[in-house]
N, C-alpha and C. Protein backbone atom coordinates (compact mmCIF):
# COMPACT_ATOMS: atom_id res chain seq x y z
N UNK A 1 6.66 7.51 -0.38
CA UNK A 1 7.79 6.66 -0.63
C UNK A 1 9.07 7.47 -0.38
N UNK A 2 9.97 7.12 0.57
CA UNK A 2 11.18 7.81 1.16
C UNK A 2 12.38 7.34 -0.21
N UNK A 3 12.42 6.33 -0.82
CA UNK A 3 13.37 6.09 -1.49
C UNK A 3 12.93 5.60 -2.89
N UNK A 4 12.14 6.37 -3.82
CA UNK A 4 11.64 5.48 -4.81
C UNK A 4 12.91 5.57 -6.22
N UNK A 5 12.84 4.56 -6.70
CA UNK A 5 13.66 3.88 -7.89
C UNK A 5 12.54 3.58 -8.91
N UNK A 6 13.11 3.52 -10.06
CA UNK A 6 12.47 3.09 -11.13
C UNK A 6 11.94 3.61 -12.52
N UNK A 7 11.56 2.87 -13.50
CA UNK A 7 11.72 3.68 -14.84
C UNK A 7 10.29 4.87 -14.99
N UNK A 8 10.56 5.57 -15.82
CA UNK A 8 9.64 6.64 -16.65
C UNK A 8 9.90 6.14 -17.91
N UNK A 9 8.20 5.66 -18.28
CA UNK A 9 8.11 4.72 -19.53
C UNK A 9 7.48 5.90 -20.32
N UNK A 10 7.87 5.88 -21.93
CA UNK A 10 6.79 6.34 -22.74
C UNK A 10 5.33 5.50 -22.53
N UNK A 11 4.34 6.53 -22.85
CA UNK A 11 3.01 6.03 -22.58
C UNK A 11 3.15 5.21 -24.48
N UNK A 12 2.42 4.36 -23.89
CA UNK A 12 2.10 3.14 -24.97
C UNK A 12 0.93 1.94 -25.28
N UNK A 13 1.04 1.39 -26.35
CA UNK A 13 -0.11 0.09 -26.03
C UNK A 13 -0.46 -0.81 -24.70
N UNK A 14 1.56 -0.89 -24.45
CA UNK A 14 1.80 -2.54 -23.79
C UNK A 14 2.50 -1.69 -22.00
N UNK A 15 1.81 -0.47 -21.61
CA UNK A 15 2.15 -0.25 -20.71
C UNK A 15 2.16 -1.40 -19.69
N UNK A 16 0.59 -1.45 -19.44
CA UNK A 16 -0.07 -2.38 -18.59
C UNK A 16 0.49 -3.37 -18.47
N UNK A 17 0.93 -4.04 -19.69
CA UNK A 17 1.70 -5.25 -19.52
C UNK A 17 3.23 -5.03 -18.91
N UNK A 18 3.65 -3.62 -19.59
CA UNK A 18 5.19 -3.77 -18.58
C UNK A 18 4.52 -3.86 -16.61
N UNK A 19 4.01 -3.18 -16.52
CA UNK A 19 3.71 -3.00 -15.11
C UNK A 19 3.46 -3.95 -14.15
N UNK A 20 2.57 -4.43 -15.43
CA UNK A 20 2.30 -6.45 -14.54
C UNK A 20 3.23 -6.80 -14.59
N UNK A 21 4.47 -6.99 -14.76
CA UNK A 21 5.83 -7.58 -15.78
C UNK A 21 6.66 -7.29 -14.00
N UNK A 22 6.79 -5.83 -13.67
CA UNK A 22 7.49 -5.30 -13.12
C UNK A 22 6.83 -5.63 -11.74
N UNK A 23 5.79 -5.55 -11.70
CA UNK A 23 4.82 -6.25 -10.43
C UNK A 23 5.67 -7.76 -9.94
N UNK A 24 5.29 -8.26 -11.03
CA UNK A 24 5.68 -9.59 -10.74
C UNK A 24 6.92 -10.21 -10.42
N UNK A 25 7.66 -9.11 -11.00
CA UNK A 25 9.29 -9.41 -10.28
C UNK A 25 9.51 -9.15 -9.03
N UNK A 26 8.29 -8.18 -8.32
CA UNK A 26 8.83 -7.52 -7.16
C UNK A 26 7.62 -7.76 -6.12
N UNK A 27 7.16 -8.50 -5.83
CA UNK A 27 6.16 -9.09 -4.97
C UNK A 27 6.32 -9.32 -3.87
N UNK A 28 7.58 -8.59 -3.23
CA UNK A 28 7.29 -8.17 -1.84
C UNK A 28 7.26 -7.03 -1.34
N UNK A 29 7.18 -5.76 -2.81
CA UNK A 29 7.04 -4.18 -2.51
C UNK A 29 6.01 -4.25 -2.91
N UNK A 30 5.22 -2.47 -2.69
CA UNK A 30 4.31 -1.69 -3.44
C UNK A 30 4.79 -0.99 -5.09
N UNK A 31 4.40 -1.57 -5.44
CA UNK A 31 5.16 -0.67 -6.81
C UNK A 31 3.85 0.43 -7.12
N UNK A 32 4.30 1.46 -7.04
CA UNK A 32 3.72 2.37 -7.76
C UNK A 32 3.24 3.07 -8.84
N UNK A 33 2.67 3.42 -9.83
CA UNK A 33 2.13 3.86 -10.85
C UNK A 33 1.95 5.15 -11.34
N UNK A 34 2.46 6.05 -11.70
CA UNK A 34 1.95 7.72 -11.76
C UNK A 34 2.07 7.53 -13.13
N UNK A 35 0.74 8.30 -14.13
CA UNK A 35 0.17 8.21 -14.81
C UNK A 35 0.60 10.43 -15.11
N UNK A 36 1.19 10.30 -16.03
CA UNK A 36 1.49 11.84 -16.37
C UNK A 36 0.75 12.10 -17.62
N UNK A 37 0.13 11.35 -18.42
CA UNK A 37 -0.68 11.56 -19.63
C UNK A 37 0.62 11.14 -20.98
N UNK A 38 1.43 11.72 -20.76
CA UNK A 38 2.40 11.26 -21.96
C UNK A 38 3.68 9.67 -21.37
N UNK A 39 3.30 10.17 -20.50
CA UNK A 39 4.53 8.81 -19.89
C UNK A 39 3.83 8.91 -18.51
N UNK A 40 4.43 7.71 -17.62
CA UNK A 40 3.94 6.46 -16.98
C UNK A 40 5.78 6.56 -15.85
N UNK A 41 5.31 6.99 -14.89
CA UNK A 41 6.47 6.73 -14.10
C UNK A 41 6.30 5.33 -13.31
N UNK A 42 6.67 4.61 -12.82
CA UNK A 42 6.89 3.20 -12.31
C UNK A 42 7.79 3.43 -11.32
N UNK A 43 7.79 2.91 -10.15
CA UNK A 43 8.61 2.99 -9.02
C UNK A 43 8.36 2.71 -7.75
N UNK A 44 9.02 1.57 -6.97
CA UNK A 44 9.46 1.10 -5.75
C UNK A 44 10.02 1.63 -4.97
N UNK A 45 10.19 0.89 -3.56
CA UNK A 45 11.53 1.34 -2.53
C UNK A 45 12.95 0.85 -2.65
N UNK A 46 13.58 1.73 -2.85
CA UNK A 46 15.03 1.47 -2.68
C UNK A 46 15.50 0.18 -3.54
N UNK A 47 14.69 -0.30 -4.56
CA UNK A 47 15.65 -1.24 -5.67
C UNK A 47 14.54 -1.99 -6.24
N UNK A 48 14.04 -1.98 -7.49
CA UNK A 48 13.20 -2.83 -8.76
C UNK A 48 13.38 -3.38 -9.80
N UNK A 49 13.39 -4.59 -10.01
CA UNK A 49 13.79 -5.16 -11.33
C UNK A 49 12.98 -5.53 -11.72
N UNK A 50 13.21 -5.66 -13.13
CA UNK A 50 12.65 -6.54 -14.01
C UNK A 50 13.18 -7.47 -14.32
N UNK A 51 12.73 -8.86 -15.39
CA UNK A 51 13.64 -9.76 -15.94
C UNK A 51 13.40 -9.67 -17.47
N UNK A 52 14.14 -10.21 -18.31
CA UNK A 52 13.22 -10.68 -19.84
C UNK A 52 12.70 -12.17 -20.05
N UNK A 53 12.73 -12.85 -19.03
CA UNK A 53 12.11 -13.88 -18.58
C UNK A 53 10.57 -13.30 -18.57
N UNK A 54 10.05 -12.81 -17.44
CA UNK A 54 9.02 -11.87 -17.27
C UNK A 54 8.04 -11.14 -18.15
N UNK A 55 9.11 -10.21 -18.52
CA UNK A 55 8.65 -9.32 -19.86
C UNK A 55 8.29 -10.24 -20.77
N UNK A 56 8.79 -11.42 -21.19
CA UNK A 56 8.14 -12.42 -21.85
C UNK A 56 7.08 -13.06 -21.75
N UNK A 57 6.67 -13.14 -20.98
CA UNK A 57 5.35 -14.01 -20.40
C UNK A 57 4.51 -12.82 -20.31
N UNK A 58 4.29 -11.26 -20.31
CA UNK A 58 3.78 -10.76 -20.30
C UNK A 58 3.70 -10.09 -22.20
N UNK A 59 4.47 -9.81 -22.40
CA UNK A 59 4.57 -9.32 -23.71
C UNK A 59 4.64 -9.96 -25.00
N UNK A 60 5.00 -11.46 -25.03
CA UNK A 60 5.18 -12.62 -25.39
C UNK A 60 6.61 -12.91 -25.99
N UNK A 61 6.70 -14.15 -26.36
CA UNK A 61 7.63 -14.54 -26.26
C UNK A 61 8.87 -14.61 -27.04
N UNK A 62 8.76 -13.69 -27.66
CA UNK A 62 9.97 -13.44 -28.70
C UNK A 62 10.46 -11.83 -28.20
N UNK A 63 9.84 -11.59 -27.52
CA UNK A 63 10.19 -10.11 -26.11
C UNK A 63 11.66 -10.05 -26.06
N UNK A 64 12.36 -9.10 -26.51
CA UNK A 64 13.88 -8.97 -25.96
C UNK A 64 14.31 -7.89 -24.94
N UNK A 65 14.67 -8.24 -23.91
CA UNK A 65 15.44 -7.35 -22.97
C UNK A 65 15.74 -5.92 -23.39
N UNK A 66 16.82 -5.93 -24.47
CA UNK A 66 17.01 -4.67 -25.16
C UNK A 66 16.07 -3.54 -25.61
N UNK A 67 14.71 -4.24 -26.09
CA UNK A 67 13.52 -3.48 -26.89
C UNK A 67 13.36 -2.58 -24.97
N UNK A 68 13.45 -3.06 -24.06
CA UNK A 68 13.04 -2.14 -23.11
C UNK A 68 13.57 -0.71 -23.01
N UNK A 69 14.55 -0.67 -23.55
CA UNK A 69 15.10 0.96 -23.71
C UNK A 69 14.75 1.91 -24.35
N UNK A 70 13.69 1.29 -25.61
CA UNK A 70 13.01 2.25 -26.71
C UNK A 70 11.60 2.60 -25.69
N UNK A 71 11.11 2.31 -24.64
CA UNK A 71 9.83 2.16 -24.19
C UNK A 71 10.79 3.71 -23.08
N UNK A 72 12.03 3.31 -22.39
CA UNK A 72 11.77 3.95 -21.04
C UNK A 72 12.85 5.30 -21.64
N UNK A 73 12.05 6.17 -21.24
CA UNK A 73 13.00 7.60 -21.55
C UNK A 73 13.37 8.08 -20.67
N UNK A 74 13.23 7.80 -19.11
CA UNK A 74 14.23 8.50 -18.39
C UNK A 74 14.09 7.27 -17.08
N UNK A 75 14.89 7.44 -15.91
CA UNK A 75 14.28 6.77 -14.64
C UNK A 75 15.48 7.08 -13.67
N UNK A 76 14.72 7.14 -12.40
CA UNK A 76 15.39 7.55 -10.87
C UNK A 76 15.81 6.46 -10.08
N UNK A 77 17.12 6.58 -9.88
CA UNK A 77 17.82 5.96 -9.06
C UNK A 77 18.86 5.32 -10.24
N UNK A 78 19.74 4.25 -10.08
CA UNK A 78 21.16 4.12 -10.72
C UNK A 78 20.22 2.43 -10.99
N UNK A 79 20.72 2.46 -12.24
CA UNK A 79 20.14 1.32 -13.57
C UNK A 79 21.10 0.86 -13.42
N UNK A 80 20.97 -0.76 -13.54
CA UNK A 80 22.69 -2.00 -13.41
C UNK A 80 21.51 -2.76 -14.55
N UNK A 81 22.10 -2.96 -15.85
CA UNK A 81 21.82 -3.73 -16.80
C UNK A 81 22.44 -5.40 -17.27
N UNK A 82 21.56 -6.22 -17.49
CA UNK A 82 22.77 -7.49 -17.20
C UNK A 82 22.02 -8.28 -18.98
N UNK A 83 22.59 -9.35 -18.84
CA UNK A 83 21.70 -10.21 -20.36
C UNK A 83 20.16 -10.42 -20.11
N UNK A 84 20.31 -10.55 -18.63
CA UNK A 84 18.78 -11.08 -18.32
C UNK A 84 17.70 -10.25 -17.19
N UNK A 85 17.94 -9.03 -17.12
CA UNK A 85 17.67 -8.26 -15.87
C UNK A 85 18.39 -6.79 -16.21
N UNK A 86 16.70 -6.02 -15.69
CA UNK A 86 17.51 -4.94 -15.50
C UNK A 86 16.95 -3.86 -14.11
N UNK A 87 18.09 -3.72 -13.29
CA UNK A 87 17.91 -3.25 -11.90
C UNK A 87 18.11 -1.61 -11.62
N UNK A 88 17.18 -1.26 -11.12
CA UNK A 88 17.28 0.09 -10.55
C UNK A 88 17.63 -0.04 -9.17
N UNK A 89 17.87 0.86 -8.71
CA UNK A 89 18.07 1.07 -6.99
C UNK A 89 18.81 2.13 -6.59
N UNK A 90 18.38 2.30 -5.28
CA UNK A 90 19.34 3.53 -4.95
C UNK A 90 20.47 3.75 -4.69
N UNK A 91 20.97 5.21 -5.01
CA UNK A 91 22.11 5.74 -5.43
C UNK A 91 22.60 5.65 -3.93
N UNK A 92 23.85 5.53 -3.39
CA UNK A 92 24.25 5.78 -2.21
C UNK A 92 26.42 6.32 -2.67
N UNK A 93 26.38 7.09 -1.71
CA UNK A 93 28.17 7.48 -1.76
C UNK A 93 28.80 6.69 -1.37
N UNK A 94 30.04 7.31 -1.74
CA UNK A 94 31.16 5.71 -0.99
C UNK A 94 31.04 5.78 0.22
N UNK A 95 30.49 6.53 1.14
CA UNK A 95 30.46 6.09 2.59
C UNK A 95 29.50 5.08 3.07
N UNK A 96 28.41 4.95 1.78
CA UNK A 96 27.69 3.74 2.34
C UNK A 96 26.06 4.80 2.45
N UNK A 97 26.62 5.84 2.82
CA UNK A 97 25.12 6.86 2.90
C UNK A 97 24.06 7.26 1.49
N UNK A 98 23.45 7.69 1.41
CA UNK A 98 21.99 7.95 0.67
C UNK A 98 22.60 9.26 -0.11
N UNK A 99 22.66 9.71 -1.85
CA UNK A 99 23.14 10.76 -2.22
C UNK A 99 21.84 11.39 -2.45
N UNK A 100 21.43 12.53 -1.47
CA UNK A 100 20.13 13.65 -1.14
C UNK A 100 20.34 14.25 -2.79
């Protein structure tokens, strides 16, 4: 993966379910999986979201957007957080280029 984005989750019960969660928002990439024993990196090409729409139907339904921050302790590429979504993707400079 030339440009991967995306969270580093604490390892947990309801991994699986974020992953399906994060799958399902993004169903026209490969999302990836790396499995470190204590945490769970997650990550696409060049931009992955989630919704709490999503996370709901996977986690059920009283699921809040916010609770996702106690799960993810770090993640690559630049996070844009909204009420209903939260987006990773890659970092680029003001020229429009890729920051190496």
């Amino acid at each position: 993966m030339k440009n991967p984005v995306g969270p580093v989750l604490r390892m947990g019960d309801r991994i699986d379910d974020v992953v399906a969660a994060i799958r399902a928002d993004n169903p026209d990439q490969d999302i990836e999986v790396i499995d470190r024993g204590s945490y769970v990196r997650v990550q696409g090409e060049e931009r992955v979201r989630v919704t709490e729409q999503t996370l709901r139907e996977h986690l059920g339904h009283d699921y809040e957007l916010r609770s996702f921050g106690t799960m993810m302790s770090s993640f690559v590429g630049r996070v844009v957080t909204s009420s209903d979504e939260i987006v990773w993707e890659k970092i680029r400079n003001g020229r429009g280029g890729t920051v190496r």
